[in-house]
Protein backbone atom coordinates (compact mmCIF):
# COMPACT_ATOMS: atom_id res chain seq x y z
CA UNK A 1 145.41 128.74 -40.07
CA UNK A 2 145.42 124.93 -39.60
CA UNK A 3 148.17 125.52 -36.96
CA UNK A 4 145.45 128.26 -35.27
CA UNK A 5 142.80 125.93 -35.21
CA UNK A 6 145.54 123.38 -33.50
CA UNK A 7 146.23 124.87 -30.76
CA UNK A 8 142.88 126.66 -29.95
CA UNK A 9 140.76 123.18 -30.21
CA UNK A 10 143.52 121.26 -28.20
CA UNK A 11 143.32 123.94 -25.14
CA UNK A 12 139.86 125.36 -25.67
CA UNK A 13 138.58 121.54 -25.31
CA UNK A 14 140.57 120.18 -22.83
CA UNK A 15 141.73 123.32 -20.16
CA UNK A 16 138.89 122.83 -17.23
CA UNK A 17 140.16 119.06 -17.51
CA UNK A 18 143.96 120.37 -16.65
CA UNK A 19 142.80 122.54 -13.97
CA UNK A 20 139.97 119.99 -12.47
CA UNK A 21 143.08 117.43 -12.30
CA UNK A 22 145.59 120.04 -10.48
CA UNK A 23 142.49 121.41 -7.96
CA UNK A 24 141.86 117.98 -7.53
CA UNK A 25 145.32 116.90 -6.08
CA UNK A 26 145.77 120.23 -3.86
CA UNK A 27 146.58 122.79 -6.36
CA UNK A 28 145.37 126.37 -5.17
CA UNK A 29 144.33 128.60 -7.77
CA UNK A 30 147.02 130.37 -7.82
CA UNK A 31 149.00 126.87 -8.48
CA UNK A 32 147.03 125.85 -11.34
CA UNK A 33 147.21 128.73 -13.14
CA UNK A 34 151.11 128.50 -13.02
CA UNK A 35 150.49 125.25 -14.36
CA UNK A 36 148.22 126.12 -16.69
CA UNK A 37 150.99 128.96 -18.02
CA UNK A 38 153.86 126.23 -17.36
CA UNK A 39 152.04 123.92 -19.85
CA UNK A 40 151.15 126.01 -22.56
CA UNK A 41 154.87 127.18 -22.81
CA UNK A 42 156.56 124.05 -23.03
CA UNK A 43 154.43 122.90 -24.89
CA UNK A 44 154.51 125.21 -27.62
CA UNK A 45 158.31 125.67 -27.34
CA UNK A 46 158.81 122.09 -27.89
CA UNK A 47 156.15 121.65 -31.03
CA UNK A 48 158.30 124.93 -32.29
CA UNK A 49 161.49 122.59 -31.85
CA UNK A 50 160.68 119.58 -33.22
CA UNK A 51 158.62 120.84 -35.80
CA UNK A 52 161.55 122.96 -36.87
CA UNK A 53 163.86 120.67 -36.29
CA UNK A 54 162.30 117.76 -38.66
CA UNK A 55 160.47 119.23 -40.97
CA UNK A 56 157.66 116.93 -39.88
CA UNK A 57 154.14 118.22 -38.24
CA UNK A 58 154.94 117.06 -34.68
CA UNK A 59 152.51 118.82 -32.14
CA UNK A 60 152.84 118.18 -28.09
CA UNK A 61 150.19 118.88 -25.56
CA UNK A 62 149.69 118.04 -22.17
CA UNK A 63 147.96 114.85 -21.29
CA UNK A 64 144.44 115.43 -20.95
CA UNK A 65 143.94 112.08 -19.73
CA UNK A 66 146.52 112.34 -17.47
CA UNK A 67 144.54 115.45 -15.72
CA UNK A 68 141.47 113.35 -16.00
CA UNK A 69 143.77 110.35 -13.76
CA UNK A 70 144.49 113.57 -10.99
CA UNK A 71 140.70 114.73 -11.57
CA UNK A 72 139.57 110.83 -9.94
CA UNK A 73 142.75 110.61 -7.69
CA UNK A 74 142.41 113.35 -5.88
CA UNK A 75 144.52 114.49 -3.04
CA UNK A 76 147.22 112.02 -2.31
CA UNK A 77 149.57 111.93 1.47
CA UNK A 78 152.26 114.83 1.21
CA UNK A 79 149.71 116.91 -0.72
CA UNK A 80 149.71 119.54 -3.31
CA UNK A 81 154.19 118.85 -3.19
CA UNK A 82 154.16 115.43 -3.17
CA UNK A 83 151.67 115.13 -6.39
CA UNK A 84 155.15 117.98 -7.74
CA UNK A 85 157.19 115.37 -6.99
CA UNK A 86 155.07 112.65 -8.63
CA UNK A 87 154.92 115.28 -11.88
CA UNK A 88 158.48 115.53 -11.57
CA UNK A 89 159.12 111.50 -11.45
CA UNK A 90 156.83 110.84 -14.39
CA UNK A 91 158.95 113.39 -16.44
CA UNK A 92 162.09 111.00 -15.46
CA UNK A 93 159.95 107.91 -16.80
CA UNK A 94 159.51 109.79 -19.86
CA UNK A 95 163.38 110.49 -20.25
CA UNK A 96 163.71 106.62 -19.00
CA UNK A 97 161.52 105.60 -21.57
CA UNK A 98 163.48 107.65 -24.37
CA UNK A 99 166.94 106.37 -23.01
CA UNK A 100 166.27 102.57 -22.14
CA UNK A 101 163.92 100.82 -24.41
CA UNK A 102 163.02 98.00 -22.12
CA UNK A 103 160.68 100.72 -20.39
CA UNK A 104 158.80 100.83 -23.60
CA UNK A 105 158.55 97.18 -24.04
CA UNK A 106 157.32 96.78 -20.35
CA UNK A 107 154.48 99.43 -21.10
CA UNK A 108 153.90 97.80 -24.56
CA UNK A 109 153.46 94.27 -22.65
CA UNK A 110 150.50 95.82 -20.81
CA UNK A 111 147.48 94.06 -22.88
CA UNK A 112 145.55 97.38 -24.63
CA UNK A 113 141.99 96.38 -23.22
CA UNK A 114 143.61 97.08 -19.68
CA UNK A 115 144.90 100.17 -20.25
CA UNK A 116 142.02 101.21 -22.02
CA UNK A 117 139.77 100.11 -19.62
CA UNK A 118 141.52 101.69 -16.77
CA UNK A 119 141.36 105.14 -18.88
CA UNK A 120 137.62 104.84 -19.92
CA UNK A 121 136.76 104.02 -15.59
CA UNK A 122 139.59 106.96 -15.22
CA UNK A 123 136.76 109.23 -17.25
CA UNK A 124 133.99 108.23 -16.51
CA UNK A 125 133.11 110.30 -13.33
CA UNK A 126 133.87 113.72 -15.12
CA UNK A 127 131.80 112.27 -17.95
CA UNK A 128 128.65 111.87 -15.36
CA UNK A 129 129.25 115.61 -14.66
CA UNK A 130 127.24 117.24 -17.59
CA UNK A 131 123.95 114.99 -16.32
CA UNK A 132 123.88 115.54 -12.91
CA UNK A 133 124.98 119.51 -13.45
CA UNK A 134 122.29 119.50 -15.98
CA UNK A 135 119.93 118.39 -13.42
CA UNK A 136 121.63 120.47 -10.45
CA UNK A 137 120.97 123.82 -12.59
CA UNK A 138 119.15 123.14 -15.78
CA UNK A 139 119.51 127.09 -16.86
CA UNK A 140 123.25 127.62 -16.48
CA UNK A 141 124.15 124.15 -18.11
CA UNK A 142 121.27 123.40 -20.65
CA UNK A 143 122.72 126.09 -22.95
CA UNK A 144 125.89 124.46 -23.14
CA UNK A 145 124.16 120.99 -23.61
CA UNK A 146 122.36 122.38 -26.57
CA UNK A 147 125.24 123.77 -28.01
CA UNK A 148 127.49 120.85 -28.07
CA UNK A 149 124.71 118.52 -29.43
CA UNK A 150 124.04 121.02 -32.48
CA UNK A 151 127.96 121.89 -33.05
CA UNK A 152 128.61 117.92 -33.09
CA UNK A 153 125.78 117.20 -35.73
CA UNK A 154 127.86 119.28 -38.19
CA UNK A 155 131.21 120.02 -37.55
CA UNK A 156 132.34 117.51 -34.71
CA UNK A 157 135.90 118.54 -33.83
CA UNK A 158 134.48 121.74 -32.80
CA UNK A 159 131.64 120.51 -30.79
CA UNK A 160 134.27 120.57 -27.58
CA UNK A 161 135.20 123.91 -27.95
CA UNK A 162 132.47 125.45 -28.95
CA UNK A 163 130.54 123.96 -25.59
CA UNK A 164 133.61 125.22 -23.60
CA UNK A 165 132.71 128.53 -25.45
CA UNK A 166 129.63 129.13 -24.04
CA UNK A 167 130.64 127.95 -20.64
CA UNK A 168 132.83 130.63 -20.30
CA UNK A 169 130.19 133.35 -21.85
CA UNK A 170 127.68 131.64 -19.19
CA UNK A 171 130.25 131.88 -15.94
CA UNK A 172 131.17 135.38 -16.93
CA UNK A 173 127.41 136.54 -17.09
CA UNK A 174 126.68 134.35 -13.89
CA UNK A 175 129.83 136.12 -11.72
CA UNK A 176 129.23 139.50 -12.75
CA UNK A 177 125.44 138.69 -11.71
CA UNK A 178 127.16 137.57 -8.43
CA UNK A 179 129.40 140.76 -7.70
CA UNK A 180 132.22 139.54 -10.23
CA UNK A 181 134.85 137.11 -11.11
CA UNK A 182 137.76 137.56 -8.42
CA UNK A 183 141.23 136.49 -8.67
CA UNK A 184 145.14 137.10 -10.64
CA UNK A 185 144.22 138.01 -13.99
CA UNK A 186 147.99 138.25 -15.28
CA UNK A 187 149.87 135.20 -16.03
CA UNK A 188 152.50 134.02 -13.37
CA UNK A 189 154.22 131.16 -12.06
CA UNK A 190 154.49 129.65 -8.89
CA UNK A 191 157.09 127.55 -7.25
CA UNK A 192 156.66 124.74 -5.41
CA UNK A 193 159.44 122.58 -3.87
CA UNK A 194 158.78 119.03 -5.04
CA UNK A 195 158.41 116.08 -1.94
CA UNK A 196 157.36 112.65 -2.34
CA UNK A 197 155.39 110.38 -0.99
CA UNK A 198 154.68 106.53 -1.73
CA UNK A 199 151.12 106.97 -2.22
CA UNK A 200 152.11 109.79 -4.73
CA UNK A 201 154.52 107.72 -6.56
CA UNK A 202 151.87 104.42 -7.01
CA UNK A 203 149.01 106.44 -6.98
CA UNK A 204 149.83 109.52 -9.54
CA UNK A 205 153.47 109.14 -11.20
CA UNK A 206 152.84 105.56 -12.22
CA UNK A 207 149.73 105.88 -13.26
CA UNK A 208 149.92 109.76 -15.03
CA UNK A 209 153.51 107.96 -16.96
CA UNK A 210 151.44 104.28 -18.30
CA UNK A 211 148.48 106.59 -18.98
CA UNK A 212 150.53 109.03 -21.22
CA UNK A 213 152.04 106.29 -23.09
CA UNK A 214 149.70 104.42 -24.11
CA UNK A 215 146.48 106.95 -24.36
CA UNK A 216 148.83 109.62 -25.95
CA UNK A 217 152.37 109.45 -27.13
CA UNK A 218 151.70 105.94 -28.85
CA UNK A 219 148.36 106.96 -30.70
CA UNK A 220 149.87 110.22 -31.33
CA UNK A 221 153.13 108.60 -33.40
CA UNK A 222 149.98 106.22 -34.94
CA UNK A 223 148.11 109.57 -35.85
CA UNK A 224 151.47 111.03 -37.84
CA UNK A 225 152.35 107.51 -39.41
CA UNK A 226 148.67 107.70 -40.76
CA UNK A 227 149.47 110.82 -42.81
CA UNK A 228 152.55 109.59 -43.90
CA UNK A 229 154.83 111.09 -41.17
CA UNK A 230 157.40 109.17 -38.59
CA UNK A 231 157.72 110.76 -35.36
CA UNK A 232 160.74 111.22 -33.97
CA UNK A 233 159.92 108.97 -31.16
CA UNK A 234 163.11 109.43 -28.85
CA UNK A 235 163.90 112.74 -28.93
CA UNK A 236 159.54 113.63 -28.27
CA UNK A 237 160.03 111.55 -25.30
CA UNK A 238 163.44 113.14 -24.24
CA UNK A 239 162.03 116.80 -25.13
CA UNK A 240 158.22 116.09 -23.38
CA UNK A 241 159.94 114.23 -20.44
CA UNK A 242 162.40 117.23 -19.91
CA UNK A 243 159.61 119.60 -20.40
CA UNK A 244 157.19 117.74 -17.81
CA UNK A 245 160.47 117.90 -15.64
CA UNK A 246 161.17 121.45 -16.22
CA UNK A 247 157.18 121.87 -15.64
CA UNK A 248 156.24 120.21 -12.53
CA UNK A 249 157.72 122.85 -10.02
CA UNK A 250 155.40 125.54 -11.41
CA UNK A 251 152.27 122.71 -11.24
CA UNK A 252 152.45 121.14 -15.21
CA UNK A 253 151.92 117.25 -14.58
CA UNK A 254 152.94 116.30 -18.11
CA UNK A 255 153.41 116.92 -21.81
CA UNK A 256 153.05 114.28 -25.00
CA UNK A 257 152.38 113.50 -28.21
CA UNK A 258 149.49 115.16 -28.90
CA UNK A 259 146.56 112.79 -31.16
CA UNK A 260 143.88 114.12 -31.95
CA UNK A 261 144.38 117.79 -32.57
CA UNK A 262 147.92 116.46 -34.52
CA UNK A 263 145.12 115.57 -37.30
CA UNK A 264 144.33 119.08 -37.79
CA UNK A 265 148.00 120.23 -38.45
CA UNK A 266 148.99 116.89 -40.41
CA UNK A 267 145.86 115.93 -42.27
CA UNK A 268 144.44 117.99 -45.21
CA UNK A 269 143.91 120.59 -43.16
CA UNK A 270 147.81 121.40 -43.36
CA UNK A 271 148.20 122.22 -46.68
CA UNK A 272 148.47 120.51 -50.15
CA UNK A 273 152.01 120.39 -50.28
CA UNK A 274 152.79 117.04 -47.46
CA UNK A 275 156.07 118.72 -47.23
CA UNK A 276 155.36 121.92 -45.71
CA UNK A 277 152.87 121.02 -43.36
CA UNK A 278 155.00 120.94 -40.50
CA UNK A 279 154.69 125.16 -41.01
CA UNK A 280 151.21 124.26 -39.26
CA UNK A 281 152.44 122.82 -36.50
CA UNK A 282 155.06 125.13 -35.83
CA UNK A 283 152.13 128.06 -35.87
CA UNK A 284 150.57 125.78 -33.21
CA UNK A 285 153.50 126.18 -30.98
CA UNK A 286 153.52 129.85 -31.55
CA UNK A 287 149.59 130.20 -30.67
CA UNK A 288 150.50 128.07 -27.81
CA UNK A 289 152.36 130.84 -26.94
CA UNK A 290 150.08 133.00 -27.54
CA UNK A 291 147.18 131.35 -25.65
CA UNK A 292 149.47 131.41 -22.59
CA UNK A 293 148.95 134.87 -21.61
CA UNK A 294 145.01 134.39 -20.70
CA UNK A 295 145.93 130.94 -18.36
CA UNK A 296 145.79 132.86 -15.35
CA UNK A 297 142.21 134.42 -16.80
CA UNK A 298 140.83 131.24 -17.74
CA UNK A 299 141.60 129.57 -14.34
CA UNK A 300 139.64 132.63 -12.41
CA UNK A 301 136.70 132.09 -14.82
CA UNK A 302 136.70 128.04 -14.30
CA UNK A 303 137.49 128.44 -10.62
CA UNK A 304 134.68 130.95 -9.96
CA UNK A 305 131.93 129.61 -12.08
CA UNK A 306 128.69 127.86 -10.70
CA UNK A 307 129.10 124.43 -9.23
CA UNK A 308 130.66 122.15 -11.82
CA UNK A 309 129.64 124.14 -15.25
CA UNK A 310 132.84 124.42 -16.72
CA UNK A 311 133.94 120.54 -15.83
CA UNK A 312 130.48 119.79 -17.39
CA UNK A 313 131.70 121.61 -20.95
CA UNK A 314 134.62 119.35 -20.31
CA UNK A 315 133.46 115.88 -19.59
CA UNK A 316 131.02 116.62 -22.93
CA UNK A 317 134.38 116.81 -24.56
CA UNK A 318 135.68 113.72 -22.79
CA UNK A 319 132.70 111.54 -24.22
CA UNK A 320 134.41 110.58 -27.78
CA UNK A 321 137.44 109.08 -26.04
CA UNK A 322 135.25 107.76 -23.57
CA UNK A 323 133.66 106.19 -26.13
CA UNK A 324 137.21 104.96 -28.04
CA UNK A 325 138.28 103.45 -24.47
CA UNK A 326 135.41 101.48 -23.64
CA UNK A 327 134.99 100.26 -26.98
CA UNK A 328 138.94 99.21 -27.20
CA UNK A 329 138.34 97.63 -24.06
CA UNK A 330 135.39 95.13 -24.45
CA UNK A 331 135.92 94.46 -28.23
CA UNK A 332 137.88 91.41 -28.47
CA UNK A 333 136.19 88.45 -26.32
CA UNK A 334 139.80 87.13 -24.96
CA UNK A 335 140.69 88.95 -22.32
CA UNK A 336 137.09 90.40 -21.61
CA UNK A 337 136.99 89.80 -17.82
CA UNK A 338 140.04 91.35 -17.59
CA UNK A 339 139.35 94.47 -18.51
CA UNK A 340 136.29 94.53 -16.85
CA UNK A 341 137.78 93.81 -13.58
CA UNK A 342 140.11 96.67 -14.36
CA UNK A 343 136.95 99.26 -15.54
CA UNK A 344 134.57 98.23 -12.48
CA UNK A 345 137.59 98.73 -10.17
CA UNK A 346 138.77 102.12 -11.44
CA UNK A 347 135.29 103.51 -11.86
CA UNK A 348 134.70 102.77 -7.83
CA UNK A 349 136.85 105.12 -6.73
CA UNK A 350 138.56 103.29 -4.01
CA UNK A 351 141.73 104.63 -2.26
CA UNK A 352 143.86 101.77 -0.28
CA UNK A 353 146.65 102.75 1.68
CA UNK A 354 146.72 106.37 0.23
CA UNK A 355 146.66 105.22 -3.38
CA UNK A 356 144.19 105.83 -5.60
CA UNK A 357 141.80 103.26 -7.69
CA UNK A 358 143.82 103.68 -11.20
CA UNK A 359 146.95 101.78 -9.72
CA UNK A 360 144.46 99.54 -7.99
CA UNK A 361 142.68 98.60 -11.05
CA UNK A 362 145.30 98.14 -13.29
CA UNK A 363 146.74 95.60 -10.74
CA UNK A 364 143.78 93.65 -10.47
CA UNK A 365 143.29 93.55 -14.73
CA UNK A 366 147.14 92.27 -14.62
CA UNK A 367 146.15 90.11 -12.13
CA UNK A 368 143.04 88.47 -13.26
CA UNK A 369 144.60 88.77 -16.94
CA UNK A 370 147.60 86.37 -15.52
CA UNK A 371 145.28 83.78 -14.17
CA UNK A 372 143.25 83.90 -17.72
CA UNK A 373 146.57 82.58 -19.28
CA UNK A 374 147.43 79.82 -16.66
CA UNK A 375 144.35 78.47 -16.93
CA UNK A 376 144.29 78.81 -20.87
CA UNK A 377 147.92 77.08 -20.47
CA UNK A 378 146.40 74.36 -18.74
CA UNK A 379 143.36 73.22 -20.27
CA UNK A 380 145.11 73.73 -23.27
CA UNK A 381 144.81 69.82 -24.43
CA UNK A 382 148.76 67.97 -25.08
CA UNK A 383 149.00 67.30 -28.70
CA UNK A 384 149.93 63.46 -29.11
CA UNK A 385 153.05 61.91 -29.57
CA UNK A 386 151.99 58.35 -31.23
CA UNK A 387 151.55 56.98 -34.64
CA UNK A 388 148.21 57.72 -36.72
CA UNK A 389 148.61 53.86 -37.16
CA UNK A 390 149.25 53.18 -33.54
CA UNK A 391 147.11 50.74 -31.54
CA UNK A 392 144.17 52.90 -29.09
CA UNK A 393 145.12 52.03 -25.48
CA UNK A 394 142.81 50.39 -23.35
């Protein structure tokens, strides 16, 4: 049951996020619901693995905040195949990352405020979507609104879900109002030949690869070592990079570590015996499974609802790590500007060249972080040389 409750928080809470991301960079939704399917299946194939495998309760899932990085991007030059491509290239990152380990130092060396900060401005525009939606149409979303603020006042993990819940019961009422929800109902993939382009590759793989790392396979390994676990660190990145690889053709942009719902299946939750909890996570593969054959339903209930209900449900769920981002961010004084500069500029929404404002802020935070240590460097004052007992100079 704990490896139910997995898999159904992880995609109830996060799905409109995935398909807001893939719409968002030229997806059709047609495309998204292949990558909707493409996702769920390799993801739950390779929890099944490694669970199996190690007898420990690893769970993958795709990166939500990685969707939430497409969600702000938007649509990049080369389009819906180029932003394949850029899938495809942060799946070789991930096998890079598994195979050289100076990758993972180089991502490591990015301070934590940055990266943080560049997630939390990443978020915040689908977390403004429940207020102005609320105001936009007050009966659709209000209900949903309600919902989560009542579910999260007793049983938080399933305040996301349960606000996702009733978006769905709300856009189903609303389309059959409107003459019905249209679209493919049955779960299929589509192919799409991956291009490139260099607005793709700074804007989207770059960003979706430092974004996964350090907002999701890092706190995900922190998540298992807190219950006692040790992920198998290279062979999740070598299985979720060859997954997001495998993936990106049909329209998945990438798989991880998952964090938070790897609580559920290696916490308490799990069982009493620490030993056998990784049967939870392997039943979290299998409902992945499972949960795979309604992707191309979901997506023509998301896709057809009023305006921006469903992204509402989902930037209520987005609020918590919202929340953990911002606060990660500001909380140590050294450094503060920094990460500023990096949240002001990713929140602005600025596309130079083609490339979107996450690559654009995390260069200015390195920047401005770099001339925060030469200066440091310098002021720092030149411990002396002479004797206590030494004459003062004149």
């Amino acid at each position: 049951m704990a490896g139910v409750v997995t898999a159904v928080v992880g995609m109830t809470s996060s799905f409109a996020v995935v398909l807001a991301g893939l719409t968002a960079v030229g997806a059709s939704p047609g495309q998204a619901a292949s990558g909707l399917l493409a996702l769920c299946v390799l993801q739950g194939l390779g929890t099944i693995l490694l669970a199996q495998r190690h007898r420990t309760p690893v769970v993958l899932a795709w990166s939500t905040p990685g969707a939430a990085l497409l969600a702000a991007a938007g649509a990049v030059d080369g389009g819906w195949s180029a932003a394949v491509g850029a899938f495809a290239l942060t799946g070789l990152l991930l096998l890079a990352t598994a195979a050289i380990p100076a990758l993972g130092d180089a991502v490591a060396r990015i301070p934590a405020p940055i990266a943080q900060a560049m997630l939390a401005g990443v978020l915040v525009p689908l977390c403004l979507t429940p207020v102005l939606a609320l105001v936009a149409r007050p009966l659709l979303v209000a209900p949903v609104v309600l919902v989560w603020v009542v579910v999260l006042a007793l049983r938080p993990r399933l305040a996301a879900p349960a606000a996702i819940g009733v978006a769905l019961v709300v856009a189903l009422v609303a389309g059959m109002r409107d003459g019905g929800i249209t679209g493919p109902f049955l779960p299929h993939l589509e192919w799409t030949t991956p291009g490139l382009s260099w607005a793709a590759v700074v804007g989207i793989a770059v960003p979706l690869w430092i974004v996964t790392m350090a907002a999701q396979n890092v706190p995900g390994a922190a998540v298992l070592a807190s219950f006692g676990y040790r992920a198998p660190w290279r062979e999740s990145l070598t299985v979720t990079g060859a997954a997001t690889v495998l993936g990106a053709p049909f329209g998945g942009h990438a798989l991880n570590l998952a964090a938070i719902s790897a609580a559920l299946s290696a916490g308490p939750d799990g069982g009493a015996d620490t030993t056998r909890r990784w049967l939870a996570a392997r039943s979290a593969g299998v409902t992945y499974l499972v949960l795979a054959l309604f992707s191309a339903s979901l997506t023509a209930v998301v896709l057809g609802a009023p305006g921006d209900l469903l992204v509402a449900a989902a930037g209520l769920a987005l609020l918590g790590t919202l929340g953990s981002s911002l606060n990660a961010a500001v909380s140590s004084p050294v450094g503060r500007e920094a990460a500023v500069v990096t949240f002001v500029v990713a929140v602005s929404g600025i596309t130079l060249g083609g490339v979107g404002a996450a690559f654009w802020a995390l260069l200015a935070g390195l920047a401005v972080h770099g001339a925060l240590l030469l200066t440091h460097r310098r002021e720092r004052p030149v411990p002396s040389t002479a004797s206590p007992d030494a004459p003062a100079a004149r």
